[in-house]
PDB file of N, CA and C in Angstrom:
ATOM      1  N   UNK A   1      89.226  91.198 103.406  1.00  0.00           N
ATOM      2  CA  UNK A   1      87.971  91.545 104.038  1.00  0.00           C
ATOM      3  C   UNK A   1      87.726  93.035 103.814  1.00  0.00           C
ATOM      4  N   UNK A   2      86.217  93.349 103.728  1.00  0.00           N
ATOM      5  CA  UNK A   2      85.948  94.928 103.192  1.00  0.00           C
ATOM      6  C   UNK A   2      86.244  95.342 104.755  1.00  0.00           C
ATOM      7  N   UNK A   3      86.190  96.622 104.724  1.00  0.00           N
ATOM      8  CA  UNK A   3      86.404  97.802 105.779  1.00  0.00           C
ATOM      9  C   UNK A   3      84.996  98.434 105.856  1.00  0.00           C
ATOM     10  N   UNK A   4      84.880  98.348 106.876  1.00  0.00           N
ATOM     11  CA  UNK A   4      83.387  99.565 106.845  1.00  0.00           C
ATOM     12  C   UNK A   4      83.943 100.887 107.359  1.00  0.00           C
ATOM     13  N   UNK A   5      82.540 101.814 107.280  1.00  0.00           N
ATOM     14  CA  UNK A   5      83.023 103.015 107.672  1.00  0.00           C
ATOM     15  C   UNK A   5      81.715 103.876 108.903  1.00  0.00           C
ATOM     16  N   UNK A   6      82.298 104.522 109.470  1.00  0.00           N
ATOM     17  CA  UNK A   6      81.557 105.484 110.643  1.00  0.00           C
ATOM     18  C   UNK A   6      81.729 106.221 110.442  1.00  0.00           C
ATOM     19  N   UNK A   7      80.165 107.156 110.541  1.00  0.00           N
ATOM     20  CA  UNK A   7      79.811 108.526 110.200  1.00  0.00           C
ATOM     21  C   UNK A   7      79.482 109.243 111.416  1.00  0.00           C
ATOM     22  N   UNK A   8      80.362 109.919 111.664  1.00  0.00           N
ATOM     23  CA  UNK A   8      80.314 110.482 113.345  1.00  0.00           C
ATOM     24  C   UNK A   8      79.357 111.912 112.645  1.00  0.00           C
ATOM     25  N   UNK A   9      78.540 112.465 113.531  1.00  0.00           N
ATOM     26  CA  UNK A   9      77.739 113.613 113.476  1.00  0.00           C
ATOM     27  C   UNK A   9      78.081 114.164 114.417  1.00  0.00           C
ATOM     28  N   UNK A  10      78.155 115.416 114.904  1.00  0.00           N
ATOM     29  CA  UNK A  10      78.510 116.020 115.820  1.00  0.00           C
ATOM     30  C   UNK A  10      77.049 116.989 116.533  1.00  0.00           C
ATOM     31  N   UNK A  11      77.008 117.246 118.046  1.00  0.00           N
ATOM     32  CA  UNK A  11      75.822 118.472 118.009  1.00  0.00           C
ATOM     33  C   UNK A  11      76.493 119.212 118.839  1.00  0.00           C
ATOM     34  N   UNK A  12      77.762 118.999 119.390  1.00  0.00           N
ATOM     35  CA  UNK A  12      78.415 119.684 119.897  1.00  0.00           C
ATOM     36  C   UNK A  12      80.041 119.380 119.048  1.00  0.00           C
ATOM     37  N   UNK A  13      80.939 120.416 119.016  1.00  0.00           N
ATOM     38  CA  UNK A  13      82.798 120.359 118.269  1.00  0.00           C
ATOM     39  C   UNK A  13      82.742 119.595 119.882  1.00  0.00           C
ATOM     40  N   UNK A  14      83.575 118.518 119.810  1.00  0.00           N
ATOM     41  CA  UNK A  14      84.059 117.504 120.819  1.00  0.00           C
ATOM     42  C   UNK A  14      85.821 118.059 120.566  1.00  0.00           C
ATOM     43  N   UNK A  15      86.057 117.922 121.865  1.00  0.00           N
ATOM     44  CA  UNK A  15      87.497 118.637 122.269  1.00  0.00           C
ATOM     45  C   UNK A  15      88.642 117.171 121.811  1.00  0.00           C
ATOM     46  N   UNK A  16      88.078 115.859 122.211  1.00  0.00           N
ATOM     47  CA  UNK A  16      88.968 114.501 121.205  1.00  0.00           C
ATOM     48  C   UNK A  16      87.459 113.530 120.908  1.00  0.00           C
ATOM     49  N   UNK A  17      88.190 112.597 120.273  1.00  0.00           N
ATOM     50  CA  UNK A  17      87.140 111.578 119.992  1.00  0.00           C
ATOM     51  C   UNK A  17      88.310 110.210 119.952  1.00  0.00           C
ATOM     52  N   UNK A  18      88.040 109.241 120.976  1.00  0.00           N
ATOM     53  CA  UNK A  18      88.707 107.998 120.857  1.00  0.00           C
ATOM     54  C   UNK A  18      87.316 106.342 120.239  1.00  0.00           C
ATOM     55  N   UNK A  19      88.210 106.011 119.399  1.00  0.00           N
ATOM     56  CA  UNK A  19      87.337 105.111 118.929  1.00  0.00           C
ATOM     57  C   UNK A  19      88.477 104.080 118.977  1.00  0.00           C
ATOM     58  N   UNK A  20      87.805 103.229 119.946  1.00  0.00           N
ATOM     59  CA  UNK A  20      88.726 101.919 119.882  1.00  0.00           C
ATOM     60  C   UNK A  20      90.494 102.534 120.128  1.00  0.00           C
ATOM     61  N   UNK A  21      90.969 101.995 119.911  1.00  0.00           N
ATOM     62  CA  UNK A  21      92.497 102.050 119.910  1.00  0.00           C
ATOM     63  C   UNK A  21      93.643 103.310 119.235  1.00  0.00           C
ATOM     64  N   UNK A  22      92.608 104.215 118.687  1.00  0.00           N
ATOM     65  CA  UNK A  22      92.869 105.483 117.798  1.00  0.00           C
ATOM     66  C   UNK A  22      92.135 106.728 118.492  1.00  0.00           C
ATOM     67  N   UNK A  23      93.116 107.583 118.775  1.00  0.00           N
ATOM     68  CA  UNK A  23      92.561 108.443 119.145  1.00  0.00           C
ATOM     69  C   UNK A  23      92.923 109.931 118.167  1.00  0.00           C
ATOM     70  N   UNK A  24      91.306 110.431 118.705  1.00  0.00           N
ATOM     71  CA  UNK A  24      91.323 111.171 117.088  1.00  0.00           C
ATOM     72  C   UNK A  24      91.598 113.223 117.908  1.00  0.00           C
ATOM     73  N   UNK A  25      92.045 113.994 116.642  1.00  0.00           N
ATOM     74  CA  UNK A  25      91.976 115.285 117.578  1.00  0.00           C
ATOM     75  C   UNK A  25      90.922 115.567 117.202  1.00  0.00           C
ATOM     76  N   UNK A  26      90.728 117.663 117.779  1.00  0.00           N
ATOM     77  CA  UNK A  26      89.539 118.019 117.897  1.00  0.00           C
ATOM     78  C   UNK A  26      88.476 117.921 116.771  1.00  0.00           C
ATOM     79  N   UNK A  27      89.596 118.473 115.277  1.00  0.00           N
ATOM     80  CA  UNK A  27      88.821 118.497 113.900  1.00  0.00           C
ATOM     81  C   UNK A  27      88.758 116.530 113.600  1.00  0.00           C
ATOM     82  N   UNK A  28      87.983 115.737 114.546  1.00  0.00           N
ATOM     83  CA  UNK A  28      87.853 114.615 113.921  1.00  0.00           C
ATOM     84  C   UNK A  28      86.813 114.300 112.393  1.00  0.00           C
ATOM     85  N   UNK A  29      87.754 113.891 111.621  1.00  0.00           N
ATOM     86  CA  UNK A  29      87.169 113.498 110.393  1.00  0.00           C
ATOM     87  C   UNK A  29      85.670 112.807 110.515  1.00  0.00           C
ATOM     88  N   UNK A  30      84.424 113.140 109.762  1.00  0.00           N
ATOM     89  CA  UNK A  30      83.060 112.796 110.136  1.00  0.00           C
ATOM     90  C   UNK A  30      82.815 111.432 109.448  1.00  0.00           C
ATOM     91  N   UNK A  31      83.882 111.111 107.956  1.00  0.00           N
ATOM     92  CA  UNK A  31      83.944 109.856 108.198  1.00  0.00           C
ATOM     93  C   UNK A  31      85.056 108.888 107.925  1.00  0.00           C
ATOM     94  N   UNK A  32      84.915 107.570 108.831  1.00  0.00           N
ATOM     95  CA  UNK A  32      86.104 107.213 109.326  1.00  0.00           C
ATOM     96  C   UNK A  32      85.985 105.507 108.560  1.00  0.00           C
ATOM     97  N   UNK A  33      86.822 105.575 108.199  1.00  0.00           N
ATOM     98  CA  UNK A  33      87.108 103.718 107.336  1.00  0.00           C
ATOM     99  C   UNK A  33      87.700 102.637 108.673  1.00  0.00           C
ATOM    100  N   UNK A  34      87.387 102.226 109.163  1.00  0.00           N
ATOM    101  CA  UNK A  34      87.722 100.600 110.190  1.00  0.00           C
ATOM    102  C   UNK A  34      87.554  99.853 109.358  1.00  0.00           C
ATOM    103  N   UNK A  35      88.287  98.758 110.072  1.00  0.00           N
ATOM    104  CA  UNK A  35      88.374  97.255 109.867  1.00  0.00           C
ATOM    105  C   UNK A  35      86.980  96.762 110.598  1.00  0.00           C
ATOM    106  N   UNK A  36      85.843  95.659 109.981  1.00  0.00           N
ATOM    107  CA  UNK A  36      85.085  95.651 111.034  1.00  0.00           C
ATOM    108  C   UNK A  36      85.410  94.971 112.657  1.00  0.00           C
ATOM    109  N   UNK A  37      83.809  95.255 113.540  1.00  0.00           N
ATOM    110  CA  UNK A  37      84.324  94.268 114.566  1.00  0.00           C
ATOM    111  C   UNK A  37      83.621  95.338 115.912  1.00  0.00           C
ATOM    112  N   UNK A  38      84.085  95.390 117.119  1.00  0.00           N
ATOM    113  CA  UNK A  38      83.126  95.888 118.142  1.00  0.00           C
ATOM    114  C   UNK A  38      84.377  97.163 118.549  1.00  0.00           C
ATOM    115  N   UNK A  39      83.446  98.285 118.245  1.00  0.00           N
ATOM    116  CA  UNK A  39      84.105  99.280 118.880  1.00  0.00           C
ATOM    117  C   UNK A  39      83.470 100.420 120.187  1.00  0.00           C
ATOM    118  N   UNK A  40      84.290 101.329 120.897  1.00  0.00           N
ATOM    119  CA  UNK A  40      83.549 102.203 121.922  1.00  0.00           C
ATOM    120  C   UNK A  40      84.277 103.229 121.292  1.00  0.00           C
ATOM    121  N   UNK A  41      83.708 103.816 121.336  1.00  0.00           N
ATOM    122  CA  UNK A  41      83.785 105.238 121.058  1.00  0.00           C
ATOM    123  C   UNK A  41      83.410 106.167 122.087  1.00  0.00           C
ATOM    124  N   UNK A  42      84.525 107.155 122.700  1.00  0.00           N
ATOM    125  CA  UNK A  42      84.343 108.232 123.674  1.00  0.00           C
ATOM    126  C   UNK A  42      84.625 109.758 123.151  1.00  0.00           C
ATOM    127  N   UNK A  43      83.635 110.230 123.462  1.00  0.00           N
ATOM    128  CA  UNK A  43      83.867 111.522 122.626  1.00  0.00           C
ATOM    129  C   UNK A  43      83.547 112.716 123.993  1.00  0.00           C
ATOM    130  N   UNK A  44      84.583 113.564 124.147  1.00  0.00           N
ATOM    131  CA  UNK A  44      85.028 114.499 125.066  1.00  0.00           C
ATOM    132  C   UNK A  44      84.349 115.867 124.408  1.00  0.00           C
ATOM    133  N   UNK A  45      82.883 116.089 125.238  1.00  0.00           N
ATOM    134  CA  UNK A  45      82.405 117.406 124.833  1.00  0.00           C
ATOM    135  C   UNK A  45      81.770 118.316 126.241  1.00  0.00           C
ATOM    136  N   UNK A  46      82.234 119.030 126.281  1.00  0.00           N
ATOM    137  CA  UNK A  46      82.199 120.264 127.206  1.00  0.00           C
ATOM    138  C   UNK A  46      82.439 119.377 128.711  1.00  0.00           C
ATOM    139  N   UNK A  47      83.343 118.539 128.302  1.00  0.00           N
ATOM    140  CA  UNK A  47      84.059 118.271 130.015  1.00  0.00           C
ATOM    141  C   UNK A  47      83.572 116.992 130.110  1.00  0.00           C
ATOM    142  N   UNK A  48      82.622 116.433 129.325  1.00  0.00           N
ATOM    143  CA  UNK A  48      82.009 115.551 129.760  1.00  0.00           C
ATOM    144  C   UNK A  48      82.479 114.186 128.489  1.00  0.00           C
ATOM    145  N   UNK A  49      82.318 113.158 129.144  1.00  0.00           N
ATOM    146  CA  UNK A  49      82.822 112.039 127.774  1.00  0.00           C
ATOM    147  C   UNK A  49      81.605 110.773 127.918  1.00  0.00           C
ATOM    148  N   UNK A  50      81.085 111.176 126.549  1.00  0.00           N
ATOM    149  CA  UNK A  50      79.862 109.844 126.283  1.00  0.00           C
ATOM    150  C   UNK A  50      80.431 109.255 125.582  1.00  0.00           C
ATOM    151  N   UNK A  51      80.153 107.737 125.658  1.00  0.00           N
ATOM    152  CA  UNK A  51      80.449 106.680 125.462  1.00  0.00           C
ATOM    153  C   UNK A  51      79.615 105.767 124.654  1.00  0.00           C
ATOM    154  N   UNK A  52      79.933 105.522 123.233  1.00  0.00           N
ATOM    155  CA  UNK A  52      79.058 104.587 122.832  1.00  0.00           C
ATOM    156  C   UNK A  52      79.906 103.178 122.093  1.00  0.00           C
ATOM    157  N   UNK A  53      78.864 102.177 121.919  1.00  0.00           N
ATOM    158  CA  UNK A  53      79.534 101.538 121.487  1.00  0.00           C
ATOM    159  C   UNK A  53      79.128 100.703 120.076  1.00  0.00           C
ATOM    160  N   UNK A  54      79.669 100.803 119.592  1.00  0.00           N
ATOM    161  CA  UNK A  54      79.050 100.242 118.073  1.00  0.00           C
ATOM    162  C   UNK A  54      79.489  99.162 117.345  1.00  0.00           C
ATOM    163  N   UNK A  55      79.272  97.835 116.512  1.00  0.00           N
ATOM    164  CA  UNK A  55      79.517  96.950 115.831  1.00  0.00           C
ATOM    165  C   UNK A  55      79.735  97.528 114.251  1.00  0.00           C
ATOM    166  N   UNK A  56      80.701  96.957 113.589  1.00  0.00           N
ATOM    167  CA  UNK A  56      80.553  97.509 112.401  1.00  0.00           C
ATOM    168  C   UNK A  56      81.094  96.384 111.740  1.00  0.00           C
ATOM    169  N   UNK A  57      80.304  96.083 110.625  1.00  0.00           N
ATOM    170  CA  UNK A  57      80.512  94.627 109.972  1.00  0.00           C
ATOM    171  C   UNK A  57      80.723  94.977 108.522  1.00  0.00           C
ATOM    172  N   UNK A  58      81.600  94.109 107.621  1.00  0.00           N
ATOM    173  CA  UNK A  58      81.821  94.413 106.510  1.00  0.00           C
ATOM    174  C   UNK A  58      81.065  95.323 105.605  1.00  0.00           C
ATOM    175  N   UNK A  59      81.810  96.308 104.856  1.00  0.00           N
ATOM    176  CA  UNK A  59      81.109  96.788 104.275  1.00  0.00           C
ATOM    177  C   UNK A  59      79.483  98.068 104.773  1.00  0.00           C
ATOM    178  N   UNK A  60      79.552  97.907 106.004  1.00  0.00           N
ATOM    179  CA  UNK A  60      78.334  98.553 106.675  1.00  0.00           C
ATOM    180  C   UNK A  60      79.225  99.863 106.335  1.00  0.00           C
ATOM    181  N   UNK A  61      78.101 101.142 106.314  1.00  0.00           N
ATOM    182  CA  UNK A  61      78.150 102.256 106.983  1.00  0.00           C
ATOM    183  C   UNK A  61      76.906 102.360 108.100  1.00  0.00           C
ATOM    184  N   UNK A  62      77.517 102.701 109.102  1.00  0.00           N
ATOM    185  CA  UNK A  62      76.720 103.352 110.335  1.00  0.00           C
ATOM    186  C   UNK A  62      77.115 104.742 110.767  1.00  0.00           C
ATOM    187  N   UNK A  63      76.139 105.637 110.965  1.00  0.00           N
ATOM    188  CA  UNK A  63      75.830 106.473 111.193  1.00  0.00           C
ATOM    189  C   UNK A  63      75.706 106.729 112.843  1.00  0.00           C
ATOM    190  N   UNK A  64      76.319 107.513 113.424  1.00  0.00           N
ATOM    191  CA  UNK A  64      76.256 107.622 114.934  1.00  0.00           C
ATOM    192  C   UNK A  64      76.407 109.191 115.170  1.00  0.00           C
ATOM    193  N   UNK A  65      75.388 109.415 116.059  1.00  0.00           N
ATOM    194  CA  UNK A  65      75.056 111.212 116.320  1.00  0.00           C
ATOM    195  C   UNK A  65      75.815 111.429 117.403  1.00  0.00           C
ATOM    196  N   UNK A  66      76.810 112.031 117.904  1.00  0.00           N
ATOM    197  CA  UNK A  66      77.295 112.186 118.979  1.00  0.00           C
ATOM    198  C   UNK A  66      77.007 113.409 119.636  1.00  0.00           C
ATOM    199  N   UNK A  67      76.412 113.668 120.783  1.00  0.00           N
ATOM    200  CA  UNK A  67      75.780 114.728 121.588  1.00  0.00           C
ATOM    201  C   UNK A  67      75.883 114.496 122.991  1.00  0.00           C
ATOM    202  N   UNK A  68      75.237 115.805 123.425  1.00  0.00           N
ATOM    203  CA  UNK A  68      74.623 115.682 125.050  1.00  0.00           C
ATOM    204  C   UNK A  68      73.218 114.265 124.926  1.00  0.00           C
ATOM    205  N   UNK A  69      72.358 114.570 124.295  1.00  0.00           N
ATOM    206  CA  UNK A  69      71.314 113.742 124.749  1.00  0.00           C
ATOM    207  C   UNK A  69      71.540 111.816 124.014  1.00  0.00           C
ATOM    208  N   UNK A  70      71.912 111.034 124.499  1.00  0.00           N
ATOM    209  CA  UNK A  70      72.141 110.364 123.765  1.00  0.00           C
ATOM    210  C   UNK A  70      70.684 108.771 124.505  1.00  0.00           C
ATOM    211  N   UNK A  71      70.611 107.910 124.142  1.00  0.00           N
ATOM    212  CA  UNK A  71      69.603 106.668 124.540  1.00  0.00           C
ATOM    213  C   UNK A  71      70.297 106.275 125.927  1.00  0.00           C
ATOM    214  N   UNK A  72      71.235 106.390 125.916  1.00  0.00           N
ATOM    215  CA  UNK A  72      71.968 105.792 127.596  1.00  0.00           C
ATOM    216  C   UNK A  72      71.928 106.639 128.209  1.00  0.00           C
ATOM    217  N   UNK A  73      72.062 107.929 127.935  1.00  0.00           N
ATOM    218  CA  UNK A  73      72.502 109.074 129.175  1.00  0.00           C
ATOM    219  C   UNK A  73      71.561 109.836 129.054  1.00  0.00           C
ATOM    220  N   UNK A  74      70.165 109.730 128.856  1.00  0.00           N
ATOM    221  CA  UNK A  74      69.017 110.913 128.702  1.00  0.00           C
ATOM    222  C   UNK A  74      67.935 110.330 129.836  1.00  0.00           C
ATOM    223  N   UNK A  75      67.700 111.526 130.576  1.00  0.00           N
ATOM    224  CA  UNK A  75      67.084 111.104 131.898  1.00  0.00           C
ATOM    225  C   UNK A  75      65.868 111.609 131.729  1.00  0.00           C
ATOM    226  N   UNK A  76      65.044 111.025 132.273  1.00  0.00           N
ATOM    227  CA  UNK A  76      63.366 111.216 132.152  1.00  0.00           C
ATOM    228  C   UNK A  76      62.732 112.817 132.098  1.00  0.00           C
ATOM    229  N   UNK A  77      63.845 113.265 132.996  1.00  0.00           N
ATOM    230  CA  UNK A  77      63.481 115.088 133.470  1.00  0.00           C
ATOM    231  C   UNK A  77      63.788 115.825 132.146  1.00  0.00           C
ATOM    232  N   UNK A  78      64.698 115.336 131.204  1.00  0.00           N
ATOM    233  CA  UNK A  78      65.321 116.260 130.079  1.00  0.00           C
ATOM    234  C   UNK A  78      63.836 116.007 128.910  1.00  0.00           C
ATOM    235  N   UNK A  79      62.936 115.276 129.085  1.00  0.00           N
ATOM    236  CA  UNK A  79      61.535 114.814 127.978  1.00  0.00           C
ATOM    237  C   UNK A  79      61.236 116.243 128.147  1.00  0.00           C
ATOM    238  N   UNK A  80      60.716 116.831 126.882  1.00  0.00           N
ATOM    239  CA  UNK A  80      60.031 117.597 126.926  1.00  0.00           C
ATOM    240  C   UNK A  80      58.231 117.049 127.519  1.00  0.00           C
ATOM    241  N   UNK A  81      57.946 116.460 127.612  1.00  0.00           N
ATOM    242  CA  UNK A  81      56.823 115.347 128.323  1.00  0.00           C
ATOM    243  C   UNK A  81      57.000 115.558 129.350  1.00  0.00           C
ATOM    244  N   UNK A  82      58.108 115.328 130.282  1.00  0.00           N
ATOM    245  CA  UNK A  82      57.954 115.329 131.358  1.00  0.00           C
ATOM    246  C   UNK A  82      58.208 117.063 131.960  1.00  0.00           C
ATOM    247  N   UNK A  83      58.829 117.887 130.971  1.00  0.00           N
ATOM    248  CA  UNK A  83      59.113 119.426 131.771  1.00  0.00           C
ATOM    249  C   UNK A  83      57.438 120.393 131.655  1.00  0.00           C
ATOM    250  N   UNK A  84      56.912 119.771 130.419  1.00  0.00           N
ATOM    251  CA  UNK A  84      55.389 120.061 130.827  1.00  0.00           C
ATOM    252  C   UNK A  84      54.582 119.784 131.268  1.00  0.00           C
ATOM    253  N   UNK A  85      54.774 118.224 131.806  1.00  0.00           N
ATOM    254  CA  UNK A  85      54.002 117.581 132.840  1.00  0.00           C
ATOM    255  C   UNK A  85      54.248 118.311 134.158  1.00  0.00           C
ATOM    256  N   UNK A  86      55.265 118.879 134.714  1.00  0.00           N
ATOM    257  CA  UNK A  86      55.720 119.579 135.535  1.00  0.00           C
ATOM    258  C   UNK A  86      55.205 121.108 135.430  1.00  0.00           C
ATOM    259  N   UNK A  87      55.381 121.796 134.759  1.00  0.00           N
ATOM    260  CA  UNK A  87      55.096 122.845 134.845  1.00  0.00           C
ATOM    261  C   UNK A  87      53.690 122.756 135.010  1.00  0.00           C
ATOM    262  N   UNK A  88      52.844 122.284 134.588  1.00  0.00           N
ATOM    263  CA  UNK A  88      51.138 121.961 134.268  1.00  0.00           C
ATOM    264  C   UNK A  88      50.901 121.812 135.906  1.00  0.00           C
ATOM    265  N   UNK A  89      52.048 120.783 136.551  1.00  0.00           N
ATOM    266  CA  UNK A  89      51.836 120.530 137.980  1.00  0.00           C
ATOM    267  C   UNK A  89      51.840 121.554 138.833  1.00  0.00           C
ATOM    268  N   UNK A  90      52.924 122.352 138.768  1.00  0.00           N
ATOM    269  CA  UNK A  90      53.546 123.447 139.653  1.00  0.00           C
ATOM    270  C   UNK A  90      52.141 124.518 139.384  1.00  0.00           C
ATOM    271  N   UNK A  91      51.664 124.970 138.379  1.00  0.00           N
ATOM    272  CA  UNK A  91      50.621 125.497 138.356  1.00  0.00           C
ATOM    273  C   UNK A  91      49.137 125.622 138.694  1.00  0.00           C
ATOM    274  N   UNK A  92      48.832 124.336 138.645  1.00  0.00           N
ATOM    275  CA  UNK A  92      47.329 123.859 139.752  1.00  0.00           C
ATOM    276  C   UNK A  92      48.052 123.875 140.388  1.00  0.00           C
ATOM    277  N   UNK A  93      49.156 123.290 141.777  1.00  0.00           N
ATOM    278  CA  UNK A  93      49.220 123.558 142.778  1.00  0.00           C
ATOM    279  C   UNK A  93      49.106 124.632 143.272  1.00  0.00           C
ATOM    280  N   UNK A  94      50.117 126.085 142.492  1.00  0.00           N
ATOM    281  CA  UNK A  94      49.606 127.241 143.016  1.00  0.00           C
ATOM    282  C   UNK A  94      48.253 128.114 142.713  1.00  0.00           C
ATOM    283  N   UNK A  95      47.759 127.475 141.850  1.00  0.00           N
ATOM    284  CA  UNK A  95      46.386 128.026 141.896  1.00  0.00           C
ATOM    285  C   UNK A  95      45.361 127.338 142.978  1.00  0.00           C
ATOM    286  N   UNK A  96      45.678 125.941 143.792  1.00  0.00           N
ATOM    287  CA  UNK A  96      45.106 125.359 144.509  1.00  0.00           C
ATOM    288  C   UNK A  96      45.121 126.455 146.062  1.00  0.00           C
ATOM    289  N   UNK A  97      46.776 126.754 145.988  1.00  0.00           N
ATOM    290  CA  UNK A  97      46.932 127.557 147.616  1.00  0.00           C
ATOM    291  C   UNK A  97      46.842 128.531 147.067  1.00  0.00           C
ATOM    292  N   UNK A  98      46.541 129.208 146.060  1.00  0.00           N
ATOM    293  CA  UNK A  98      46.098 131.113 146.121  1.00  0.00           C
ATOM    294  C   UNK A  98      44.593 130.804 146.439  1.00  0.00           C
ATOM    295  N   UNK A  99      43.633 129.785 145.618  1.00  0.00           N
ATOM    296  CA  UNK A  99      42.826 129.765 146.045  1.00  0.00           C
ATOM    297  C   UNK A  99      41.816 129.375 147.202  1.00  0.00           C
ATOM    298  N   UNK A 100      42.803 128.176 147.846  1.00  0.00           N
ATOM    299  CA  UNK A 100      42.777 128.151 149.271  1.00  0.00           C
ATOM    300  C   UNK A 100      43.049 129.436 150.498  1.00  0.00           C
ATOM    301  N   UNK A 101      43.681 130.195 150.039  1.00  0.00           N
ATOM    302  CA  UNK A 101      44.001 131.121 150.894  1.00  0.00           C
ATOM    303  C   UNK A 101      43.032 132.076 151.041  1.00  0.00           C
ATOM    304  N   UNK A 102      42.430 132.063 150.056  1.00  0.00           N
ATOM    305  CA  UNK A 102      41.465 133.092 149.625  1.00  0.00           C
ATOM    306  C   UNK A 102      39.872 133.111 150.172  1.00  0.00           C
ATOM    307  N   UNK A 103      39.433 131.698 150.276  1.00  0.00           N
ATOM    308  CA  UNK A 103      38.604 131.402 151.153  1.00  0.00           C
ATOM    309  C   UNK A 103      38.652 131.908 152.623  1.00  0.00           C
ATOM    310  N   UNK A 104      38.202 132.582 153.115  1.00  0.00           N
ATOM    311  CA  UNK A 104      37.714 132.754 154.531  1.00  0.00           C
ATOM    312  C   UNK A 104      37.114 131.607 155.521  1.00  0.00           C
ATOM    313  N   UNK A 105      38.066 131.586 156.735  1.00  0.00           N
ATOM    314  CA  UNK A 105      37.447 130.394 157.434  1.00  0.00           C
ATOM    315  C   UNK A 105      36.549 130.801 158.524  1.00  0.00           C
ATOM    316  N   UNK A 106      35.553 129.523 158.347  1.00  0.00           N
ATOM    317  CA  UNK A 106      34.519 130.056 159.543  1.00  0.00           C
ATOM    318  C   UNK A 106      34.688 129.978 160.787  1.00  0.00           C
ATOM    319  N   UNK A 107      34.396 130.867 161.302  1.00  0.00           N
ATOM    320  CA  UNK A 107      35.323 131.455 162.473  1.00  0.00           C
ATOM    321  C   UNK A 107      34.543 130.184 163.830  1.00  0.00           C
ATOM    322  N   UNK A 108      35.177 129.668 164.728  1.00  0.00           N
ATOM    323  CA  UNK A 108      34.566 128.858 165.441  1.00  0.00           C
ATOM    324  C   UNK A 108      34.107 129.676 166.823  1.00  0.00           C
ATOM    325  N   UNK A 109      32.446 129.570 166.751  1.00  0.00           N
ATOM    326  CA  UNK A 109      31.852 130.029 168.186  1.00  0.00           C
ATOM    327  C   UNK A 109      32.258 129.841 169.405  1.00  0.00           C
ATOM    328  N   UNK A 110      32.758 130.941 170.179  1.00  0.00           N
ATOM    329  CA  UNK A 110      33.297 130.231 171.398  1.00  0.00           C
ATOM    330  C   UNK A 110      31.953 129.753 172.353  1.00  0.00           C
ATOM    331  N   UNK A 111      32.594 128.791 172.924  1.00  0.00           N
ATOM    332  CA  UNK A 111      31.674 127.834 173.654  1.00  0.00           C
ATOM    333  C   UNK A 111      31.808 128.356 174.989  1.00  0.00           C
ATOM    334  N   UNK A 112      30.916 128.632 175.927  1.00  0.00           N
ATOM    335  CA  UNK A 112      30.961 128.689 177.468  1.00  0.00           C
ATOM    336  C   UNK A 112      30.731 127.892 178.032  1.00  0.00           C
ATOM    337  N   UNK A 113      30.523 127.999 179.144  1.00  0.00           N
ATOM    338  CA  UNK A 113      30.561 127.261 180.063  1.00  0.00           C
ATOM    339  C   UNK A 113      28.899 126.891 180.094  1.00  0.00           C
ATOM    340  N   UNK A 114      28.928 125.630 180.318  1.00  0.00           N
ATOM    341  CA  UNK A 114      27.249 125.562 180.143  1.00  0.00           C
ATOM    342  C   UNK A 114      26.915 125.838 181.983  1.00  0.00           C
ATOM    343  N   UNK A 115      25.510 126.223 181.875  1.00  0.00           N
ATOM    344  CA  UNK A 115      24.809 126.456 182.804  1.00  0.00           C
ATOM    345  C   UNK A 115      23.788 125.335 183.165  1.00  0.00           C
ATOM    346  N   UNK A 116      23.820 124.735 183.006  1.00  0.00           N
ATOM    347  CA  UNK A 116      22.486 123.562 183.608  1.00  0.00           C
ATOM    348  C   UNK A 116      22.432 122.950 184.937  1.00  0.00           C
TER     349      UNK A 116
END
């Protein structure tokens, strides 16, 4: 049976990289020959270990980016979409209360006591 192979990319130097049953050191080789079949791969970068998991079937090369931002672990707040949707927000709001503040309120007439 052919062997496939994985092309690890790096966006951060990962301190280990375990793939399946092999664990690799820091200078892990970018590409790696397996037997095919279902593997996880954990890769240890700045304290933190993402986890992916990949199929690799005869003869395939696959390509896998290993980083901070990955499809499982990227949260809505890290979108650049959403940090300018935010900022856009935070800004009419404070232009809402500078300009609320700024208005003068009409002062309410005091009322007496009626006479009738």
């Amino acid at each position: 049976m052919e062997n496939a192979y994985l092309l690890l990319e790096y966006q951060q130097p990962p301190k280990r990289v375990i793939i399946g049953n092999y664990t690799l050191a820091e200078a892990a080789p970018r590409r790696i020959e397996l037997p095919p079949g279902n593997y996880t791969v954990i890769a240890d970068i700045g304290g933190r270990n993402l986890t992916y998991t990949v199929t690799l079937k005869p003869g395939q090369t696959l390509r896998l980016v290993v980083g901070q931002a990955t499809v499982n672990t990227q949260k809505a707040a890290t979108n650049p979409i959403y940090i300018f949707a935010s900022a856009v927000l935070a800004i009419v709001a404070a232009a809402a209360y500078i300009l609320l503040r700024g208005i003068p309120r009409r002062r309410q007439l005091a009322r007496g006591q009626s006479h009738s």
